[in-house]
C-alpha atoms as a PDB file:
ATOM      1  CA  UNK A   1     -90.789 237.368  64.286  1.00  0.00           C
ATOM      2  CA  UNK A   2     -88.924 239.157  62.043  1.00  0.00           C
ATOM      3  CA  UNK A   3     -87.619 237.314  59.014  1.00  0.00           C
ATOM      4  CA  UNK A   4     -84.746 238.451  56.271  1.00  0.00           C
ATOM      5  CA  UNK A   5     -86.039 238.041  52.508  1.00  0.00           C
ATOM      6  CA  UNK A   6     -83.110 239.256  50.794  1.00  0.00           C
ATOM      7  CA  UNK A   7     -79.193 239.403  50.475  1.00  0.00           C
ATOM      8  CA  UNK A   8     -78.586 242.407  51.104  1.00  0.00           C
ATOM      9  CA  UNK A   9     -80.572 242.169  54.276  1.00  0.00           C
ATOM     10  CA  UNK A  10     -78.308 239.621  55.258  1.00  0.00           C
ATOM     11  CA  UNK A  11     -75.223 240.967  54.067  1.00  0.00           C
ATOM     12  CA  UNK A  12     -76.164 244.010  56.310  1.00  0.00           C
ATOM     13  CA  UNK A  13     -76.123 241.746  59.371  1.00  0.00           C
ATOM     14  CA  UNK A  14     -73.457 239.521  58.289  1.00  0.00           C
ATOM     15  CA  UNK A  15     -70.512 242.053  57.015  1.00  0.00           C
ATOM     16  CA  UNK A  16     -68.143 240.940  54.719  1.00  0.00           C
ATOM     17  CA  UNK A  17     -66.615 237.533  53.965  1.00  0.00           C
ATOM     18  CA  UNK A  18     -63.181 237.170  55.830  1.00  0.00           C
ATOM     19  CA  UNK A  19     -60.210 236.872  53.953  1.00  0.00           C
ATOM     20  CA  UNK A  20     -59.231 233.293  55.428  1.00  0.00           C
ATOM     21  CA  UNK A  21     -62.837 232.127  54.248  1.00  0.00           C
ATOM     22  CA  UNK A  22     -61.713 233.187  50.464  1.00  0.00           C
ATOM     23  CA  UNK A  23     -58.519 232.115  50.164  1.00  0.00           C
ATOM     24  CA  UNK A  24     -59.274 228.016  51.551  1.00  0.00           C
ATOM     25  CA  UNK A  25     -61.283 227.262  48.687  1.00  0.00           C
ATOM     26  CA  UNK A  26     -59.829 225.961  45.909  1.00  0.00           C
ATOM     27  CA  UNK A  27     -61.367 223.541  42.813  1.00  0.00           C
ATOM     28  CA  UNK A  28     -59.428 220.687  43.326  1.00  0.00           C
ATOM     29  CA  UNK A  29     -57.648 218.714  46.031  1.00  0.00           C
ATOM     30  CA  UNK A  30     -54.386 220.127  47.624  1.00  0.00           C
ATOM     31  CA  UNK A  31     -52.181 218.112  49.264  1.00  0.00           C
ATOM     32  CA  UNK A  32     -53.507 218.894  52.566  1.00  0.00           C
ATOM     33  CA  UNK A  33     -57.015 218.749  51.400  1.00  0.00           C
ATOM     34  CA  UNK A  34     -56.663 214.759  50.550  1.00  0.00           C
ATOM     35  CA  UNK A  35     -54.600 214.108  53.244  1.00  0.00           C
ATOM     36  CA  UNK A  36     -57.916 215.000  55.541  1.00  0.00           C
ATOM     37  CA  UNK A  37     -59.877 213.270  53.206  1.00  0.00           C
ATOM     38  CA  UNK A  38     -57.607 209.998  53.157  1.00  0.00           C
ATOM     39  CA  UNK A  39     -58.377 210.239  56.659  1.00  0.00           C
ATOM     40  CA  UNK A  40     -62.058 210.801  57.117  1.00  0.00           C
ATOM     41  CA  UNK A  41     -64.038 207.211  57.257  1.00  0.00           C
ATOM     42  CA  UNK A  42     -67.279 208.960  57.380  1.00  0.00           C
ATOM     43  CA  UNK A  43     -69.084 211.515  54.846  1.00  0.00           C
ATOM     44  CA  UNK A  44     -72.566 212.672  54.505  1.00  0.00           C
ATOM     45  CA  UNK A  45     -73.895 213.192  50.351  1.00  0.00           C
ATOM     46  CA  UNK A  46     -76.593 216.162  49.621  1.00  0.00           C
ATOM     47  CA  UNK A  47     -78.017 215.608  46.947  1.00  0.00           C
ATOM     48  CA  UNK A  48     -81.416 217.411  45.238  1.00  0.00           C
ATOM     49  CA  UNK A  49     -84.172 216.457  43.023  1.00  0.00           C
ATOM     50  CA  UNK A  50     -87.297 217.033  41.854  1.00  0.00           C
ATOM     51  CA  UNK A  51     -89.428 215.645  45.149  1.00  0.00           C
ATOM     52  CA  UNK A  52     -86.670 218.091  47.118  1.00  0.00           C
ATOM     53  CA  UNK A  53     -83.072 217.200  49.076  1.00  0.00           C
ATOM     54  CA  UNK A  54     -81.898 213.983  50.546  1.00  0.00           C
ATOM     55  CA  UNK A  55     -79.161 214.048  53.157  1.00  0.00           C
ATOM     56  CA  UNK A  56     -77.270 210.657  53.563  1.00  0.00           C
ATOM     57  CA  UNK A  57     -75.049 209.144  55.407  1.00  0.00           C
ATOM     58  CA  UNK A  58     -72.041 207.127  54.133  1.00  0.00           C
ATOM     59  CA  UNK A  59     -69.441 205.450  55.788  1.00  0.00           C
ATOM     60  CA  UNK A  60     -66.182 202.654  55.528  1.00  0.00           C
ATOM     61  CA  UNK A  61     -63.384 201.285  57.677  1.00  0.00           C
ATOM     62  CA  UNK A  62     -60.251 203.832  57.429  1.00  0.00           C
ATOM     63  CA  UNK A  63     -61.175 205.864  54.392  1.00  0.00           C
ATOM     64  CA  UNK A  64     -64.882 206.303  53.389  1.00  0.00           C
ATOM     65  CA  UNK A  65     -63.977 207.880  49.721  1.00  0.00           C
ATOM     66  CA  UNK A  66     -61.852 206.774  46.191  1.00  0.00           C
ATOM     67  CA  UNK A  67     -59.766 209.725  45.285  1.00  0.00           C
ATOM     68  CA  UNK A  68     -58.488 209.326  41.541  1.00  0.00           C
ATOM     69  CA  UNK A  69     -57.182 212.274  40.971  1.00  0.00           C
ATOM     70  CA  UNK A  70     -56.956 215.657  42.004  1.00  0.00           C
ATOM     71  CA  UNK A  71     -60.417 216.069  40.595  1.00  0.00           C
ATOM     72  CA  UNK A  72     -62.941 213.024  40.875  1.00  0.00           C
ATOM     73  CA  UNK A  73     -63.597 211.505  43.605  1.00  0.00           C
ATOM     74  CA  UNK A  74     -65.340 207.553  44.315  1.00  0.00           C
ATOM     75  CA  UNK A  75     -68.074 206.748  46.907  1.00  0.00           C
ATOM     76  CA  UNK A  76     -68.899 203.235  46.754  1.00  0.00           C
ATOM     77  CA  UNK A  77     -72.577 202.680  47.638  1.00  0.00           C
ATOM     78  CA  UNK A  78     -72.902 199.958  50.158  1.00  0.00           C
ATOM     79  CA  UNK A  79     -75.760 198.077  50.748  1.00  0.00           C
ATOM     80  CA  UNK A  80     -78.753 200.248  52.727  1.00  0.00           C
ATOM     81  CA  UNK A  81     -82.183 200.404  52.893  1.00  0.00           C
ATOM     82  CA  UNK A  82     -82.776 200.454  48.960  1.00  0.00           C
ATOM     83  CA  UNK A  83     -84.366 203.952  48.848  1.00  0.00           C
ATOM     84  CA  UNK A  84     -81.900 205.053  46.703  1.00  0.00           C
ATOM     85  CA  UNK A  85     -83.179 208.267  47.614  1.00  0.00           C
ATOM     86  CA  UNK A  86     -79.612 210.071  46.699  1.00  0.00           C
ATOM     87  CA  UNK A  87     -79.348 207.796  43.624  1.00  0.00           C
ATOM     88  CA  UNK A  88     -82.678 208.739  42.109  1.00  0.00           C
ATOM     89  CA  UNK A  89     -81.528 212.360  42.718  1.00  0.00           C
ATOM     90  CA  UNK A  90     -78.009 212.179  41.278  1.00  0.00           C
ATOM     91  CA  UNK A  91     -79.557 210.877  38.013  1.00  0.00           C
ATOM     92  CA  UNK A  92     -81.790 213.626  37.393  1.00  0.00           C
ATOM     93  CA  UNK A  93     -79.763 216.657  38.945  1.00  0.00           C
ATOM     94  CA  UNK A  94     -76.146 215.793  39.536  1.00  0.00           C
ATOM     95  CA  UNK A  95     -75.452 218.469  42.225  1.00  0.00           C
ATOM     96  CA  UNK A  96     -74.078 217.304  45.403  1.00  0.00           C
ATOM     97  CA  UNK A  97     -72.322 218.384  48.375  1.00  0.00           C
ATOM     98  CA  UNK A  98     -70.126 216.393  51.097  1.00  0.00           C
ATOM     99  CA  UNK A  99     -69.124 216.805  54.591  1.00  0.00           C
ATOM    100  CA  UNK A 100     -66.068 214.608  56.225  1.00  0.00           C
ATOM    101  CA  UNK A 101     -66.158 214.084  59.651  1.00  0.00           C
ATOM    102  CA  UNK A 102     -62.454 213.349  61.205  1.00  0.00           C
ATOM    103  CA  UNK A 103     -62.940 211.312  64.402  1.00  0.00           C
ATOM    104  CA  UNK A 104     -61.504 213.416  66.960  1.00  0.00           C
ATOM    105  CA  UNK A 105     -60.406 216.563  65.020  1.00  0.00           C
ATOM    106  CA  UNK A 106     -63.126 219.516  64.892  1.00  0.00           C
ATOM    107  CA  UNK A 107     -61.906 220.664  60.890  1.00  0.00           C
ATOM    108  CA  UNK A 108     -64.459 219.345  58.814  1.00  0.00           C
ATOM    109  CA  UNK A 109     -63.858 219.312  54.785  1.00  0.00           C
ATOM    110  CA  UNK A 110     -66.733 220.265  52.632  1.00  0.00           C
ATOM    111  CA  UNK A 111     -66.768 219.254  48.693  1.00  0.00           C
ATOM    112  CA  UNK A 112     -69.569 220.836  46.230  1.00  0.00           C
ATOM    113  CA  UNK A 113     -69.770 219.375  42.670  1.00  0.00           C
ATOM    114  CA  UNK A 114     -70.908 217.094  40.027  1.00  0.00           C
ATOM    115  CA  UNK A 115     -72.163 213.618  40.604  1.00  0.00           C
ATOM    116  CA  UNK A 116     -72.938 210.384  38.214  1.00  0.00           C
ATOM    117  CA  UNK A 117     -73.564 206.755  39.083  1.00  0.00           C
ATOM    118  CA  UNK A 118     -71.302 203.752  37.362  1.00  0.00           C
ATOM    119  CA  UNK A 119     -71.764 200.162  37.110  1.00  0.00           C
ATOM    120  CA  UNK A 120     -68.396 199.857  35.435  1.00  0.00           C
ATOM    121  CA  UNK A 121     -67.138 196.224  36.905  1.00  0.00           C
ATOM    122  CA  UNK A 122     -64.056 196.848  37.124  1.00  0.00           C
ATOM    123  CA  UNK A 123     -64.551 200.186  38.861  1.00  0.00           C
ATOM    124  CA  UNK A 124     -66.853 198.064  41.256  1.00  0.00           C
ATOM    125  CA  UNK A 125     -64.620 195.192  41.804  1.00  0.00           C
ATOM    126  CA  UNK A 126     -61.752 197.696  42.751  1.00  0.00           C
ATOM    127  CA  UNK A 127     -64.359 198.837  45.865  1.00  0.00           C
ATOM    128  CA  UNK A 128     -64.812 195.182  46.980  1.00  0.00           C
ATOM    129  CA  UNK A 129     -65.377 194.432  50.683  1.00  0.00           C
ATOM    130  CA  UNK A 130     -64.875 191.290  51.967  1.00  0.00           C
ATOM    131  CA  UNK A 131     -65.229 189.810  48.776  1.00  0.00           C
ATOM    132  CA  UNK A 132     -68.325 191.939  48.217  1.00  0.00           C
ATOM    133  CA  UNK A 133     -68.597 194.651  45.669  1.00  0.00           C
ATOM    134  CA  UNK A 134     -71.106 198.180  45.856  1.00  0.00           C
ATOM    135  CA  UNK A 135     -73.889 197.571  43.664  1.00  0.00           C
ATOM    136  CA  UNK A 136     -72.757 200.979  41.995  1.00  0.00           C
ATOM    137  CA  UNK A 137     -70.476 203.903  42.422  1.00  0.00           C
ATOM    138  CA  UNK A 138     -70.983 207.533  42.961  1.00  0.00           C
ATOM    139  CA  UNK A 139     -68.267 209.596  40.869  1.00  0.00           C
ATOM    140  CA  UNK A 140     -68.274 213.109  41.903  1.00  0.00           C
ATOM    141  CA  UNK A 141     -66.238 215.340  40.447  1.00  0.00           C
ATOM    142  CA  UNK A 142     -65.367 218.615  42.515  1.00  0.00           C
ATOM    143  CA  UNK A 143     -66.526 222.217  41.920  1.00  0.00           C
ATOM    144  CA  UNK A 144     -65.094 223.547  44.715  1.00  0.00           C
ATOM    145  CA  UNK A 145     -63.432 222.015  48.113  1.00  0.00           C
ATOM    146  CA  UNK A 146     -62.609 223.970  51.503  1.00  0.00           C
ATOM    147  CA  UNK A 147     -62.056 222.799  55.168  1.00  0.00           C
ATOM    148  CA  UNK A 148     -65.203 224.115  57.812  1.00  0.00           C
ATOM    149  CA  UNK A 149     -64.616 226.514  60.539  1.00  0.00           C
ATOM    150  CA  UNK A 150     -64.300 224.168  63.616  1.00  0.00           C
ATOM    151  CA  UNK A 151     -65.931 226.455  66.142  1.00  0.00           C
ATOM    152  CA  UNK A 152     -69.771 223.755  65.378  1.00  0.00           C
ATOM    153  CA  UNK A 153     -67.667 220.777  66.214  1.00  0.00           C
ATOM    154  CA  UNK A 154     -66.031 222.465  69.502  1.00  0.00           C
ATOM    155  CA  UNK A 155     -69.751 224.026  70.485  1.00  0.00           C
ATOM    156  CA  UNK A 156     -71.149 220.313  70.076  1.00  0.00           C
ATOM    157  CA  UNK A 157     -68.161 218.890  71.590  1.00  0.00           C
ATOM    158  CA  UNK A 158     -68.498 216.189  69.203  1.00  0.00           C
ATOM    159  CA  UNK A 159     -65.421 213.908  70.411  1.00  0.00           C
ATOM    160  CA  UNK A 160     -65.842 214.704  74.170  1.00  0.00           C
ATOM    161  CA  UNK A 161     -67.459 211.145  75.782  1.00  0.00           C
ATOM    162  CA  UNK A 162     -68.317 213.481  79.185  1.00  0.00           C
ATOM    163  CA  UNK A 163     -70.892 215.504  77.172  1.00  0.00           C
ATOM    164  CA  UNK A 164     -72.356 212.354  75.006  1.00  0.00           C
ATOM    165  CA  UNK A 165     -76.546 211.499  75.793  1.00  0.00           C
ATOM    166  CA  UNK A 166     -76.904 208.443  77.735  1.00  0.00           C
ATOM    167  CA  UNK A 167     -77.628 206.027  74.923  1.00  0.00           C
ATOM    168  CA  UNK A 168     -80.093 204.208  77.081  1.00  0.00           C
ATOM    169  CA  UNK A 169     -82.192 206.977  76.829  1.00  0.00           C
ATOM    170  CA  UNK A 170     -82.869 207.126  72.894  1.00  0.00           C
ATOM    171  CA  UNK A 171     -85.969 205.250  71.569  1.00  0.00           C
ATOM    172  CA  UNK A 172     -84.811 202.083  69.592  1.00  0.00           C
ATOM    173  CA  UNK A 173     -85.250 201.740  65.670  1.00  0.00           C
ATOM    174  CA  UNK A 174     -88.331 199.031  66.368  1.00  0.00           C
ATOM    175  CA  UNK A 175     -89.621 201.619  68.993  1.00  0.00           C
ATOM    176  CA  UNK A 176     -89.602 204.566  66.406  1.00  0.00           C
ATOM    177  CA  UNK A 177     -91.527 202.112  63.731  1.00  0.00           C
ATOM    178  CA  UNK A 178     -93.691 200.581  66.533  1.00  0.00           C
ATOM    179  CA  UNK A 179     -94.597 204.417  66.724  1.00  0.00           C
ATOM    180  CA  UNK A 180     -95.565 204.826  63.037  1.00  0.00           C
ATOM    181  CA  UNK A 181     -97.344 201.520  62.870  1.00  0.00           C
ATOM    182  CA  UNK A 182     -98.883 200.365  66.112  1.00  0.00           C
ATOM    183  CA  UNK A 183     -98.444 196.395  65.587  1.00  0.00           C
ATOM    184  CA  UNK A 184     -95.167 196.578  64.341  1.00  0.00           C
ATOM    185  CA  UNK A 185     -92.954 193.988  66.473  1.00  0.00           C
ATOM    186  CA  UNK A 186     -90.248 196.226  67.497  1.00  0.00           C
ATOM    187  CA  UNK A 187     -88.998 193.918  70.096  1.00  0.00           C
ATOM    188  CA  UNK A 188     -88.484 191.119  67.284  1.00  0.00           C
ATOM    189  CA  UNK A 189     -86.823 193.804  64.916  1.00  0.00           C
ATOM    190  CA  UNK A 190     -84.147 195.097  67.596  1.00  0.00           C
ATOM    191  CA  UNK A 191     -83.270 192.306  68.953  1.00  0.00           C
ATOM    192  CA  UNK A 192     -82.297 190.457  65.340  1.00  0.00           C
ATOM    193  CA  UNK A 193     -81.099 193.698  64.112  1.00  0.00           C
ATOM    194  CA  UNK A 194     -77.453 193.580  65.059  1.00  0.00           C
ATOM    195  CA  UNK A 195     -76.858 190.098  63.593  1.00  0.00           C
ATOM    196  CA  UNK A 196     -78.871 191.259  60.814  1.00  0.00           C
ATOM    197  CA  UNK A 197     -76.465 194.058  59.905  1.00  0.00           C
ATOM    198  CA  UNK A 198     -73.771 192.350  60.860  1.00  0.00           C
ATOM    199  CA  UNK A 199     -74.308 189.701  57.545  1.00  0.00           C
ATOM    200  CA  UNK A 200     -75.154 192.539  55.454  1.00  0.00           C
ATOM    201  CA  UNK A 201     -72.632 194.759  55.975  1.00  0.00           C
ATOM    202  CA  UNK A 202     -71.659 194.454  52.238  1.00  0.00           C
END
């Protein structure tokens, strides 16, 4: 196996940056730019720390992300799992990175930048769902944004139901515990699980 070590290696494989890959970026939101993000309901938050990277999910109904102005950005953070795996990162080294997924549209927007977390109440209380607000906010402030190449998206095929796994198929969360810990009830645990989520959406 023969493995690069260096740039120039790479660069000599690679060529040279296109002109259309150049000219998309740009350090804060154009109207275009938040008009994808407006639409995108799902994003997933990169973060790094000192026990390595985290890669999250995050998602909302309609419009997953704040924007309040053509700078900063607002990602509530919903209840989980309480790992607070990209929290504990974001404190320490406020790098992050975003991807927004458009259901059915293979353009992807990418976001690369500067993250803190706020407990302001107000800010909080302004993210409410149902009554319920994020326990604290992720304001991210943007380095650089630029929408993805959509030739991964069309190679997946994503959006296309005909090429989708048959769901059946997959193990189960309580099957992939029962896995890691042999007398884990994983029947018990997926069949309360959607009710479970369901009242703690919030």
């Amino acid at each position: 196996m023969t493995i690069l070590k260096t740039v120039a290696e790479l660069e000599a494989i690679y060529g040279e940056t296109s002109e259309a890959s150049l000219i998309k970026v740009s350090d804060c939101l154009t109207q275009g730019y938040r008009k994808m993000m407006e639409a995108s309901p799902f994003v997933v938050l990169a973060t790094s720390g000192p026990e390595g990277l985290d890669c999250s999910p995050r998602g909302d109904p309609g419009q997953v992300i704040t924007v309040k102005d053509e700078r900063t950005l607002i990602l509530p953070d919903r209840r989980g799992n309480n790992r607070i795996d990209s929290l504990r990162n974001i404190v320490r080294d406020g790098r992050v990175a975003l991807l927004f997924l458009i259901p059915g549209s293979n353009s992807t927007l990418r976001v690369n930048g500067r993250a803190e977390i706020s407990v302001d109440a107000d800010l909080l209380a302004s993210l409410s769902m149902e009554g319920k607000p994020p326990r604290s906010a992720i304001v991210i402030t943007i380095g650089e944004i630029y929408f993805q190449c959509a030739r991964a998206l069309m190679r997946a095929q994503l959006w296309n139901r005909a090429a989708w796994p048959d769901l059946a198929e997959l193990p189960t969360a309580g099957s992939l515990m029962r896995e890691l810990k042999q007398d884990f009830d994983s029947q018990t645990y997926d069949r309360e699980w959607p009710e479970r989520a369901k009242a703690s959406m919030w």
